[in-house]
PDB file of N, CA and C in Angstrom:
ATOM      1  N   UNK A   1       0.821  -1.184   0.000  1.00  0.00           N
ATOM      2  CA  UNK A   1       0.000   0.000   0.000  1.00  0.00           C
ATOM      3  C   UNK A   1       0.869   1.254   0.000  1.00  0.00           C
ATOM      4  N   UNK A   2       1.892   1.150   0.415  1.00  0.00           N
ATOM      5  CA  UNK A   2       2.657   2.074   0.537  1.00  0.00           C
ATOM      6  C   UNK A   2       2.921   2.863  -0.709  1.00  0.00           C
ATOM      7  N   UNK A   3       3.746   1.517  -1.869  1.00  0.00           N
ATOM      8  CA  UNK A   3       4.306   2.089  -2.959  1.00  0.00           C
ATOM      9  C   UNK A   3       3.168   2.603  -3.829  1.00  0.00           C
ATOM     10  N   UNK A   4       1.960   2.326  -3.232  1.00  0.00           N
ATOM     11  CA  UNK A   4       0.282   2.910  -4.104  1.00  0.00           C
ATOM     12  C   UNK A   4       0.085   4.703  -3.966  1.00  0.00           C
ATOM     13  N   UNK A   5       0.676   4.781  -2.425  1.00  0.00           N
ATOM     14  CA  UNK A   5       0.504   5.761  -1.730  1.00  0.00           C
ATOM     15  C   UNK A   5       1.630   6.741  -2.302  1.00  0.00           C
ATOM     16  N   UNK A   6       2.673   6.428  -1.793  1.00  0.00           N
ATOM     17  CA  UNK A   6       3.721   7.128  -2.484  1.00  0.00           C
ATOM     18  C   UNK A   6       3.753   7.524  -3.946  1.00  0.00           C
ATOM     19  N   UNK A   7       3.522   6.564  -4.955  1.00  0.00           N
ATOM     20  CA  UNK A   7       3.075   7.096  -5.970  1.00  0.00           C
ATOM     21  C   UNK A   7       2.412   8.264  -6.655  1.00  0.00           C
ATOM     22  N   UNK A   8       0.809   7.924  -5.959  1.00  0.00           N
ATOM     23  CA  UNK A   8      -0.014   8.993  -6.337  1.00  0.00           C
ATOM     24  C   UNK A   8       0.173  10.339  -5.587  1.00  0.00           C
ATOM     25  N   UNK A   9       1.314  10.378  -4.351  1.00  0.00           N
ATOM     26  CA  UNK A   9       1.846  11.575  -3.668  1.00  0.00           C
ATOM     27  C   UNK A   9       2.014  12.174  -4.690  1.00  0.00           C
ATOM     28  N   UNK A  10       3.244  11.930  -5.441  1.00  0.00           N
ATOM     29  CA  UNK A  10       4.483  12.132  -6.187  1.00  0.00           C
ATOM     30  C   UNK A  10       3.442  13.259  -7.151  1.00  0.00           C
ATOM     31  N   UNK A  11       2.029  12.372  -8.087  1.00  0.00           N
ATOM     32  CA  UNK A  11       1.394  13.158  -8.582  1.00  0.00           C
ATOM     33  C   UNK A  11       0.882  14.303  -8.338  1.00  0.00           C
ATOM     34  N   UNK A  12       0.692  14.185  -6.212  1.00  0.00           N
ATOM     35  CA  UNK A  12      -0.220  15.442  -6.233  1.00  0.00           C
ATOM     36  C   UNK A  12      -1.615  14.997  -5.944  1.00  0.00           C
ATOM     37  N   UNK A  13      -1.737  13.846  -5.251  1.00  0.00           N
ATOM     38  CA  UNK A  13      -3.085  13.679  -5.299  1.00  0.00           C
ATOM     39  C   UNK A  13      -2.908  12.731  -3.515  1.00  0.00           C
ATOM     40  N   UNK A  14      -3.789  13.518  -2.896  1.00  0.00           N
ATOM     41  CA  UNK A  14      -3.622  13.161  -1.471  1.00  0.00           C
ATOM     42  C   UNK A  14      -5.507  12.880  -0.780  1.00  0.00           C
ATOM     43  N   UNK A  15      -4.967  11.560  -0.368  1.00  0.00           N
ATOM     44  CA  UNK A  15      -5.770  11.158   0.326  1.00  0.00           C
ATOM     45  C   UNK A  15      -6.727  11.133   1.783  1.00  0.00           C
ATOM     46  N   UNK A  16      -8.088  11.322   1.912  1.00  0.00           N
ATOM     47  CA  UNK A  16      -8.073  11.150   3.349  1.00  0.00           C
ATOM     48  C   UNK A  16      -8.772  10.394   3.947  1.00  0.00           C
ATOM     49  N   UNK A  17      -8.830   9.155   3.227  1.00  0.00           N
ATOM     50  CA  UNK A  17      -8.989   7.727   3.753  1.00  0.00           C
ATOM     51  C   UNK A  17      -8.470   6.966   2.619  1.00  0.00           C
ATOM     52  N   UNK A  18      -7.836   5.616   3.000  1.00  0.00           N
ATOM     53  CA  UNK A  18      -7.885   4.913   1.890  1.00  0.00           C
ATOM     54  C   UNK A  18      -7.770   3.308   2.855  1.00  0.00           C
ATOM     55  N   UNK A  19      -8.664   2.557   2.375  1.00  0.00           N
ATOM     56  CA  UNK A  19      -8.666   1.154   2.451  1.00  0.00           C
ATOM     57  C   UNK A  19      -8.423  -0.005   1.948  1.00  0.00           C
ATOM     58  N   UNK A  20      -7.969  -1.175   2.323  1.00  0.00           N
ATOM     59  CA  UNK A  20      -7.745  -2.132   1.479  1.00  0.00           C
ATOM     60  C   UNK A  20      -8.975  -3.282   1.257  1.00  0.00           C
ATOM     61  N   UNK A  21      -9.190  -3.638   0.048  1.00  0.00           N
ATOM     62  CA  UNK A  21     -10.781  -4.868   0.289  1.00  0.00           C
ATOM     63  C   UNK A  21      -9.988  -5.679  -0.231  1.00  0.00           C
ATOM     64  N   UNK A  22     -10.195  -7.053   0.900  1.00  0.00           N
ATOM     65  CA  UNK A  22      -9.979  -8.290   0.502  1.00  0.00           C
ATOM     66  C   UNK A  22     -10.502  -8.626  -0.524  1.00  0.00           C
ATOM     67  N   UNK A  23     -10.095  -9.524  -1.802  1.00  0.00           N
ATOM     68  CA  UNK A  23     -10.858  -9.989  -2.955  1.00  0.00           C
ATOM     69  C   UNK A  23     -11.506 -11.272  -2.399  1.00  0.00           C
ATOM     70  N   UNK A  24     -11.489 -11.568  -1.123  1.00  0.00           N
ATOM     71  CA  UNK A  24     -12.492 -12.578  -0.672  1.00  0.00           C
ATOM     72  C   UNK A  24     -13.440 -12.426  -0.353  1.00  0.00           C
ATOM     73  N   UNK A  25     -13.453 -11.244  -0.186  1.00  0.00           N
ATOM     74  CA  UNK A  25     -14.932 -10.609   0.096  1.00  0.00           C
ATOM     75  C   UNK A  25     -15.787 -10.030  -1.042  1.00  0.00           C
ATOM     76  N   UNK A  26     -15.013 -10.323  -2.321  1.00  0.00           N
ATOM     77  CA  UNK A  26     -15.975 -10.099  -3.578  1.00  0.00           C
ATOM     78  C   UNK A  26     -16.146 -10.973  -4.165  1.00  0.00           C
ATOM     79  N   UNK A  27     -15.756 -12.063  -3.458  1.00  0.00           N
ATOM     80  CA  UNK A  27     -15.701 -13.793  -3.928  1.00  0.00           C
ATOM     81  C   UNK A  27     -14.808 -13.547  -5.604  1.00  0.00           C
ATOM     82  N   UNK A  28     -13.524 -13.107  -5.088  1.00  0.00           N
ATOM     83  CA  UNK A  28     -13.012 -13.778  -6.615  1.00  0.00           C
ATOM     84  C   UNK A  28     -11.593 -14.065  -5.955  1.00  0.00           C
ATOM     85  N   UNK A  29     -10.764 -15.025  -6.926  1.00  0.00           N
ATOM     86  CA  UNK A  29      -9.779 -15.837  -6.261  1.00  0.00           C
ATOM     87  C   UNK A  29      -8.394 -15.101  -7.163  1.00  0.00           C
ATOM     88  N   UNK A  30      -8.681 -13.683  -7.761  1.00  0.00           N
ATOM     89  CA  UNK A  30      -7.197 -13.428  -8.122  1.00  0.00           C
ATOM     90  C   UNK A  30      -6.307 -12.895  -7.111  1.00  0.00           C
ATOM     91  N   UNK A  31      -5.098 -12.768  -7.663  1.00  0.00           N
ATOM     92  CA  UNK A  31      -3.944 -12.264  -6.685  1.00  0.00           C
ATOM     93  C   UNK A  31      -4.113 -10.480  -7.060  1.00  0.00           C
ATOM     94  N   UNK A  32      -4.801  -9.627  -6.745  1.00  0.00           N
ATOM     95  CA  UNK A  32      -4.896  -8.428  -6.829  1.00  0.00           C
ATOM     96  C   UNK A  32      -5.131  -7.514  -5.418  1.00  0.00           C
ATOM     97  N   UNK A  33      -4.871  -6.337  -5.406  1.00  0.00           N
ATOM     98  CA  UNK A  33      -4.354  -5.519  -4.634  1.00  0.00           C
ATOM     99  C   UNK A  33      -5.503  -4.754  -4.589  1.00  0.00           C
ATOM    100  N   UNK A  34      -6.698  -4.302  -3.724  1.00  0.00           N
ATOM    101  CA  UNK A  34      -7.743  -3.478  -4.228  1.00  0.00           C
ATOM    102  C   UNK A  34      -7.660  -2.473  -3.296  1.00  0.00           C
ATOM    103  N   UNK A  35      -7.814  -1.052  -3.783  1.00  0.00           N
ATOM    104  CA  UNK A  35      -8.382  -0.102  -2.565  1.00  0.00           C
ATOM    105  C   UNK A  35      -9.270   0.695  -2.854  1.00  0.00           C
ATOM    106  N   UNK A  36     -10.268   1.214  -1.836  1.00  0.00           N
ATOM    107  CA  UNK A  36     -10.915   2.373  -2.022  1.00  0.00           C
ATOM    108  C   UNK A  36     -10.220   3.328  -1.075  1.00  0.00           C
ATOM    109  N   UNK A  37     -10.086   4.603  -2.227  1.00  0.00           N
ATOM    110  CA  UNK A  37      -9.988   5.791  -1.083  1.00  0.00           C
ATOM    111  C   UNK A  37     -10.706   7.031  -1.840  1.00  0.00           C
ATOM    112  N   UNK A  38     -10.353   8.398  -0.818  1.00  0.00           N
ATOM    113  CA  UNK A  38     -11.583   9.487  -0.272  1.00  0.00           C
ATOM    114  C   UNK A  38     -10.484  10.413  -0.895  1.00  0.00           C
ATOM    115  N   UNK A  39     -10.425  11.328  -2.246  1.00  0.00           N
ATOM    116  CA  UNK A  39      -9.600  12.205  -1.927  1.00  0.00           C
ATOM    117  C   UNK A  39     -10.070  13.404  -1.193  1.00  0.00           C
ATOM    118  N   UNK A  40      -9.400  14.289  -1.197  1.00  0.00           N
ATOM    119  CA  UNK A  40      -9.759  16.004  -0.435  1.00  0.00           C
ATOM    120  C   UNK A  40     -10.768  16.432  -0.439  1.00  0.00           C
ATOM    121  N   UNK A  41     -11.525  15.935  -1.972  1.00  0.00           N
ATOM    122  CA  UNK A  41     -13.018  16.738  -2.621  1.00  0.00           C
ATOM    123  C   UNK A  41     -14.022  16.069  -2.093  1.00  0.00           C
ATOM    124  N   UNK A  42     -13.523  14.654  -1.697  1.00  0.00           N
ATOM    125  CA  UNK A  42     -14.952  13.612  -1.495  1.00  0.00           C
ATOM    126  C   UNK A  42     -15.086  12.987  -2.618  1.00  0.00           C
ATOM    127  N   UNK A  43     -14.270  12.956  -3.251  1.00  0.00           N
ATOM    128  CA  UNK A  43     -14.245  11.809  -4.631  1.00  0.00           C
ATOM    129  C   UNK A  43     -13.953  10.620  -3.996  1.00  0.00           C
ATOM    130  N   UNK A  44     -14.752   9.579  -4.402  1.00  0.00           N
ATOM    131  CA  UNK A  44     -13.928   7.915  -4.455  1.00  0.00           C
ATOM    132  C   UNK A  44     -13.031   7.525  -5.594  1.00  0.00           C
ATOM    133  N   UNK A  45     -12.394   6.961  -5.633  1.00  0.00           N
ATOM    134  CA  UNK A  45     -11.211   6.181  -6.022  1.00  0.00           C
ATOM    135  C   UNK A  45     -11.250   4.558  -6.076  1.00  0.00           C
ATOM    136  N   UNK A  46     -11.685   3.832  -7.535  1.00  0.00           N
ATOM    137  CA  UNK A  46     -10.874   2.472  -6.741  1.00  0.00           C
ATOM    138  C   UNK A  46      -9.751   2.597  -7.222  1.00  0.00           C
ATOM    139  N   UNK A  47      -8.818   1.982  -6.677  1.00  0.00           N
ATOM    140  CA  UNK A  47      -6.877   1.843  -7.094  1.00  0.00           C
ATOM    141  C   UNK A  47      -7.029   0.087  -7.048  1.00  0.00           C
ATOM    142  N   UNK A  48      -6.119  -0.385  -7.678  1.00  0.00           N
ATOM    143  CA  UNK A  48      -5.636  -2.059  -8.210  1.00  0.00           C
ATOM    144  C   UNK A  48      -4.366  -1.724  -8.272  1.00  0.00           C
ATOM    145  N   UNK A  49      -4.023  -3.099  -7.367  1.00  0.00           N
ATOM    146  CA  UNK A  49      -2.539  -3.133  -8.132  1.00  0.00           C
ATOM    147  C   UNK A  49      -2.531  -4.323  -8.335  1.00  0.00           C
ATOM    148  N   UNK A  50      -1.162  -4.867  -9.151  1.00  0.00           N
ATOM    149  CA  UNK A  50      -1.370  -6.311 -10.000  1.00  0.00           C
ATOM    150  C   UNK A  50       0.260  -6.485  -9.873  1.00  0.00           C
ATOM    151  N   UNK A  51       0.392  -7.276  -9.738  1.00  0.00           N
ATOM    152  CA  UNK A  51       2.212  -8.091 -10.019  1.00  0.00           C
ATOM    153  C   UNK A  51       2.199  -9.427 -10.473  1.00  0.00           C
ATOM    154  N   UNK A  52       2.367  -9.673 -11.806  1.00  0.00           N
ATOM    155  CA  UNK A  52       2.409 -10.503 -12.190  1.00  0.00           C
ATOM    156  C   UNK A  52       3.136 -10.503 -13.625  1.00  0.00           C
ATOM    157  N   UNK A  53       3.912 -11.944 -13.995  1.00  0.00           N
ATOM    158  CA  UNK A  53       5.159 -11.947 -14.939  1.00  0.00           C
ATOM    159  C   UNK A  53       4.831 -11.340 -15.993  1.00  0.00           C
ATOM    160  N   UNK A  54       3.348 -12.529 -16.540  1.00  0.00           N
ATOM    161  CA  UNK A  54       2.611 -12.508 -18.186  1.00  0.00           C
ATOM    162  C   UNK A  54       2.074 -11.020 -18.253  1.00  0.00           C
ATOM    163  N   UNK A  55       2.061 -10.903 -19.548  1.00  0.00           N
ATOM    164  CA  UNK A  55       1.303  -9.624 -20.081  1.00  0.00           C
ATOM    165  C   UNK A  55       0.160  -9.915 -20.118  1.00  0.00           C
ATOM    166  N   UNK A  56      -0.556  -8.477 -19.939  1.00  0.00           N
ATOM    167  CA  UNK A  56      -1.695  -8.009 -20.145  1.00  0.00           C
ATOM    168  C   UNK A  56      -2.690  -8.359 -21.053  1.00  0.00           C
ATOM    169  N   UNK A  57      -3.423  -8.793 -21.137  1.00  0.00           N
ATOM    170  CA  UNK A  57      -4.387  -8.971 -22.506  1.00  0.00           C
ATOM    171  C   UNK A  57      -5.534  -8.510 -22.477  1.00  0.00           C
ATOM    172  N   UNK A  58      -5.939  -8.453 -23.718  1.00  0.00           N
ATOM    173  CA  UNK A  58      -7.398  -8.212 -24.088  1.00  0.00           C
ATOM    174  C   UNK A  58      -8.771  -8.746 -22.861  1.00  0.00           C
ATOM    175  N   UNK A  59      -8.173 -10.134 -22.459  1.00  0.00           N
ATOM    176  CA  UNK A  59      -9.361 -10.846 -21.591  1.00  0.00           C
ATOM    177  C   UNK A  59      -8.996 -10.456 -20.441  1.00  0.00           C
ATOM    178  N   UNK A  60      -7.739  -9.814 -19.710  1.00  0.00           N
ATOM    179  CA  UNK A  60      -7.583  -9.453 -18.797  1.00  0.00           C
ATOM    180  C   UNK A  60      -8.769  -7.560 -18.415  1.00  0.00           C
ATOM    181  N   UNK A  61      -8.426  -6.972 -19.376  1.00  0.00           N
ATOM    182  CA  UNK A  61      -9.420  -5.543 -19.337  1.00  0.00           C
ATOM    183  C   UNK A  61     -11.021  -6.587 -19.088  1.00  0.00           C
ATOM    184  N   UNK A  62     -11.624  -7.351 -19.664  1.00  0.00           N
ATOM    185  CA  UNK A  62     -12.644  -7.643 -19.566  1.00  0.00           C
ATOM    186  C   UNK A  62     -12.969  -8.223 -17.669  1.00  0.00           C
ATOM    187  N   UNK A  63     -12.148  -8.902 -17.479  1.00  0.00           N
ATOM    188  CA  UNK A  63     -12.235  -9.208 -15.949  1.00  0.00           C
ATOM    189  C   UNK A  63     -11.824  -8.268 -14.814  1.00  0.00           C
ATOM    190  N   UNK A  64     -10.639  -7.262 -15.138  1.00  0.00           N
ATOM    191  CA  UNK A  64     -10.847  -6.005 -14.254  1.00  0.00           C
ATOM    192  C   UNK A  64     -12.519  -4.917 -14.350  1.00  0.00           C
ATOM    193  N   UNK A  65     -12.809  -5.455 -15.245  1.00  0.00           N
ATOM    194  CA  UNK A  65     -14.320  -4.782 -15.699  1.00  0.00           C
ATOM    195  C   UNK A  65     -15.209  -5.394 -14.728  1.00  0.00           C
ATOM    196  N   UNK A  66     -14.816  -6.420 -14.592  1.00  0.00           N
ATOM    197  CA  UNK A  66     -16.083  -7.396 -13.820  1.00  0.00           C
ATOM    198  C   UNK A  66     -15.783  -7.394 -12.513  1.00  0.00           C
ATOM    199  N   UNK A  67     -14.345  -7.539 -11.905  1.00  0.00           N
ATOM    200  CA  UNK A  67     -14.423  -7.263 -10.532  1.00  0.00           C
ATOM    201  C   UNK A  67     -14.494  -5.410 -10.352  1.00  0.00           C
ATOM    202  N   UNK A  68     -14.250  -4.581 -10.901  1.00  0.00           N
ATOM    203  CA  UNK A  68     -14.903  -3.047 -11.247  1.00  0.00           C
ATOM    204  C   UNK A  68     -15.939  -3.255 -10.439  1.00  0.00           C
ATOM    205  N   UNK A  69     -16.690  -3.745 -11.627  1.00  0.00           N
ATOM    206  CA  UNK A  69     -18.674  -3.941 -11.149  1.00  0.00           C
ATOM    207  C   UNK A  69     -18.574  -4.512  -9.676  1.00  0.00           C
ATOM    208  N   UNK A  70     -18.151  -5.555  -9.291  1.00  0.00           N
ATOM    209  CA  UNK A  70     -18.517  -6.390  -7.995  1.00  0.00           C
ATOM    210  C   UNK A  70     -17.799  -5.290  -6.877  1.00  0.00           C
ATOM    211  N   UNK A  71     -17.069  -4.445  -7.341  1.00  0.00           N
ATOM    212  CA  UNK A  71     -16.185  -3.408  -6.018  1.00  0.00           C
ATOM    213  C   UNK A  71     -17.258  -2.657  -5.694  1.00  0.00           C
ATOM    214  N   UNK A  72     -17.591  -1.758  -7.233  1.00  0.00           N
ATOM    215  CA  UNK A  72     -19.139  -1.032  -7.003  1.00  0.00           C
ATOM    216  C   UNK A  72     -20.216  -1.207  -6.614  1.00  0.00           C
ATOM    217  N   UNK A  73     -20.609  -2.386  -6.409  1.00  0.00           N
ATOM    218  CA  UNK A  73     -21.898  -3.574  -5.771  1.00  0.00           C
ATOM    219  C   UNK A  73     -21.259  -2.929  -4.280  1.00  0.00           C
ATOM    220  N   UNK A  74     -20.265  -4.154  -3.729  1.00  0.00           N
ATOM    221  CA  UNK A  74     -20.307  -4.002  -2.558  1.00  0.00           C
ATOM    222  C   UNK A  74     -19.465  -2.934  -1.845  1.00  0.00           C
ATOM    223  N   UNK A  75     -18.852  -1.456  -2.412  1.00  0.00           N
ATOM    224  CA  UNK A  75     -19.214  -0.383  -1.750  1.00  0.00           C
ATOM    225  C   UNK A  75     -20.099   0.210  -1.987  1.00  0.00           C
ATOM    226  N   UNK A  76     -21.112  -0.133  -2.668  1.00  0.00           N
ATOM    227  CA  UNK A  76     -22.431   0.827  -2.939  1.00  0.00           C
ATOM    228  C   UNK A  76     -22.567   1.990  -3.390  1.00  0.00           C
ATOM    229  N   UNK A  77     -21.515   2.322  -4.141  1.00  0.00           N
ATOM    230  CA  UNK A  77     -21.709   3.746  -5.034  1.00  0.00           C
ATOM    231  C   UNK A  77     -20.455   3.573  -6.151  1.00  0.00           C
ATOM    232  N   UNK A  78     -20.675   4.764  -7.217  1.00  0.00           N
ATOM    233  CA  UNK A  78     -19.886   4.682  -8.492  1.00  0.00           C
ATOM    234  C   UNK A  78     -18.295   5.098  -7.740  1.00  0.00           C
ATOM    235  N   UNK A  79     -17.551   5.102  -8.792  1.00  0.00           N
ATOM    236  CA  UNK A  79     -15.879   5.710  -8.182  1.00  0.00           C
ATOM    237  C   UNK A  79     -16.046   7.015  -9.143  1.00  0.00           C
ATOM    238  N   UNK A  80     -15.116   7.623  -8.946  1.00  0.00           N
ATOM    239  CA  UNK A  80     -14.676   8.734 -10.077  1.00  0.00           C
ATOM    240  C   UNK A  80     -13.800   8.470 -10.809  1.00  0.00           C
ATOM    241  N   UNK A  81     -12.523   7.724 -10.289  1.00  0.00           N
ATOM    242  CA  UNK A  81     -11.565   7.452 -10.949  1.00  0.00           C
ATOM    243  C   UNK A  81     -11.189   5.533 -10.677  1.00  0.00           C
ATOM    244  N   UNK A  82     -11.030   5.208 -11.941  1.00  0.00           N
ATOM    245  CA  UNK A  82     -10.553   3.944 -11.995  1.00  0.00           C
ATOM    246  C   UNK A  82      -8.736   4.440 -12.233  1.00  0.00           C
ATOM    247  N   UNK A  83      -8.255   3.669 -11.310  1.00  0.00           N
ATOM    248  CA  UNK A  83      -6.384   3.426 -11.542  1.00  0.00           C
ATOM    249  C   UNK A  83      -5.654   2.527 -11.562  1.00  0.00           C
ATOM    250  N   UNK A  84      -4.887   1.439 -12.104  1.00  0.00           N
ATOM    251  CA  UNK A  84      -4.408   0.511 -12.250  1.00  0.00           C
ATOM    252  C   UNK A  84      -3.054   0.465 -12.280  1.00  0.00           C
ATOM    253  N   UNK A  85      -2.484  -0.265 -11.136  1.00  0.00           N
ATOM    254  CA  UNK A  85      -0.654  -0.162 -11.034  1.00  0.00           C
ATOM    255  C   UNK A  85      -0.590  -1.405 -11.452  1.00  0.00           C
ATOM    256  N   UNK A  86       0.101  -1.984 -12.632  1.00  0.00           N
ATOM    257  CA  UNK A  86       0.830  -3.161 -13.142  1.00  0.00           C
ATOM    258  C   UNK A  86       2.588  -2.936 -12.968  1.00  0.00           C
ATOM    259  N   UNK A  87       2.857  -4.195 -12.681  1.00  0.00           N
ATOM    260  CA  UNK A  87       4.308  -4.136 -13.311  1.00  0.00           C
ATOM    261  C   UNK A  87       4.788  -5.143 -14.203  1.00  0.00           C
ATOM    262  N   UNK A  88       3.677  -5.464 -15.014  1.00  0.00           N
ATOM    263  CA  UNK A  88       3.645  -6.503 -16.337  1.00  0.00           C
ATOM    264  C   UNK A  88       3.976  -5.949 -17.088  1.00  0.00           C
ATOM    265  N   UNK A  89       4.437  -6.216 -18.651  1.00  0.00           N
ATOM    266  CA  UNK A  89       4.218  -5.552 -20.147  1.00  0.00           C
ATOM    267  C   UNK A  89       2.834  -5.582 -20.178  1.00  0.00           C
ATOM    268  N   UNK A  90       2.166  -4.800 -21.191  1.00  0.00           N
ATOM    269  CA  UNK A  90       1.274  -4.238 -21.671  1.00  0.00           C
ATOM    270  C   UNK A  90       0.635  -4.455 -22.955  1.00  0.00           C
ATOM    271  N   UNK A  91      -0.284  -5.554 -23.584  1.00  0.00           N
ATOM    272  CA  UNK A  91      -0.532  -5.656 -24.859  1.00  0.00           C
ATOM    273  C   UNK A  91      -0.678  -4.287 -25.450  1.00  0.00           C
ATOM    274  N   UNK A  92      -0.688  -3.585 -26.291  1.00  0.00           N
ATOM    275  CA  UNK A  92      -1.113  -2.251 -27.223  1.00  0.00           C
ATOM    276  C   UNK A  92      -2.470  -2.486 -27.339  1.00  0.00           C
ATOM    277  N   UNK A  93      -3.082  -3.448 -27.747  1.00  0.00           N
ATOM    278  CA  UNK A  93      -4.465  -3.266 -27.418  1.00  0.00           C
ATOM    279  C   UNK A  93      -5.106  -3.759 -26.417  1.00  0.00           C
ATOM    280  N   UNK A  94      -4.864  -4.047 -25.595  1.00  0.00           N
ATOM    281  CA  UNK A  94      -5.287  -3.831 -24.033  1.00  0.00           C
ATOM    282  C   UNK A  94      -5.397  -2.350 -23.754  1.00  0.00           C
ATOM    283  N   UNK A  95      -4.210  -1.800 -23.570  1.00  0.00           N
ATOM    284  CA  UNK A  95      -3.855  -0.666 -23.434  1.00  0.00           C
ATOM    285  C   UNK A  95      -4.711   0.393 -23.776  1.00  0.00           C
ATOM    286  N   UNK A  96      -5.150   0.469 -25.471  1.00  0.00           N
ATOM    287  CA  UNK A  96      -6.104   1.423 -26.121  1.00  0.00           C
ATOM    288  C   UNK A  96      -7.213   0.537 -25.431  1.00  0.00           C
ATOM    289  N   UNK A  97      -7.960  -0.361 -25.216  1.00  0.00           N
ATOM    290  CA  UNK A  97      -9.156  -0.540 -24.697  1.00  0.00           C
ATOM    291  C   UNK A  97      -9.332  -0.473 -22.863  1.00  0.00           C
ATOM    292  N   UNK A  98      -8.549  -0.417 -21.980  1.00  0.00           N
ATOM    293  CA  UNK A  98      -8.193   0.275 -20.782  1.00  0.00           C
ATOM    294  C   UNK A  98      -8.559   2.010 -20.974  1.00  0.00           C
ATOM    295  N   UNK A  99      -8.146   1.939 -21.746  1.00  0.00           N
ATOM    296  CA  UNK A  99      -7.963   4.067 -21.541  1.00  0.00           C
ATOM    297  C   UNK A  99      -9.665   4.272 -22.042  1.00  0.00           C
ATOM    298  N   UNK A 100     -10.138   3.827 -23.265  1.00  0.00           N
ATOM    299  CA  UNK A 100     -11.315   3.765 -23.599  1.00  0.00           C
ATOM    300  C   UNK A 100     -12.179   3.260 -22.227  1.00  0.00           C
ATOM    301  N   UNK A 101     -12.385   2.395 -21.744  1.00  0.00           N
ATOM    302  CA  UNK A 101     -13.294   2.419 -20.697  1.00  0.00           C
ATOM    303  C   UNK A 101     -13.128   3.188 -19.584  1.00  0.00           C
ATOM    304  N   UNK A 102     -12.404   3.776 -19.246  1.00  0.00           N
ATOM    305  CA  UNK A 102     -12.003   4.659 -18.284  1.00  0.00           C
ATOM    306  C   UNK A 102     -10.987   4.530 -17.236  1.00  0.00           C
ATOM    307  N   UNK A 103     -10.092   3.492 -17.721  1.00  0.00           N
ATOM    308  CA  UNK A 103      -8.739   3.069 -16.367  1.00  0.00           C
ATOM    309  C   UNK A 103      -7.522   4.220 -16.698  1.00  0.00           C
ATOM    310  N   UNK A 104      -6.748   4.562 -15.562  1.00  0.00           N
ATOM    311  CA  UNK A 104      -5.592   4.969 -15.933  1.00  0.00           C
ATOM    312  C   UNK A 104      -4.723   4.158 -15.345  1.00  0.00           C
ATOM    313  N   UNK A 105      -4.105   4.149 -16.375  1.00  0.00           N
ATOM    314  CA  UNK A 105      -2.239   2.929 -16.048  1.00  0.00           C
ATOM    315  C   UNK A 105      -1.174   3.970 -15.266  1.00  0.00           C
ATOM    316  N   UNK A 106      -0.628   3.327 -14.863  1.00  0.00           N
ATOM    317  CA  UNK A 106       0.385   3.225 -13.459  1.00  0.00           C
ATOM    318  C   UNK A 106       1.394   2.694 -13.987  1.00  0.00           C
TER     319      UNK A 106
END
């Protein structure tokens, strides 16, 4: 959480809550990093982070889509900003279809 935190410092964007949700509690079994946080304005935030070798693909954007939806279910309201920290390569079209639905890469 830290290097999540530190990060989005660096940008300029400061938090005043941020939490971590177990992905067991959205019943899904990946290895992902989830948070909600509160910036200054009262915006929500979800943040992901991901570490893993393989690249990115096409079917991967479709399942961050779906646990998306199940984050938004069970905190009960929309986010403002979707953000995604990988330290994978990046298909090119993953990439253009990420930015199109509304994620920003990390």
């Amino acid at each position: 959480m830290q290097m999540v935190v530190d990060s989005l410092r660096n940008k300029g964007k400061i938090f005043k809550k941020m939490q971590e949700v177990n992905p067991k509690d959205l019943k899904i079994r990946n290895k992902i990093k989830m948070f909600v946080a509160t910036d200054m304005n009262g915006y929500y935030w979800a943040i992901f982070a991901v570490s893993q070798k393989s690249r990115l693909l096409m079917k991967d954007v479709h399942k961050f889509e779906e646990i998306y939806a199940k984050l938004s279910l069970f905190c009960d309201h929309n986010f403002k900003q979707k953000i995604l920290f990988i330290d994978a390569p990046l298909c090119s079209k993953a990439q253009k279809a990420f930015k199109e639905v509304g994620w920003k890469i990390q």
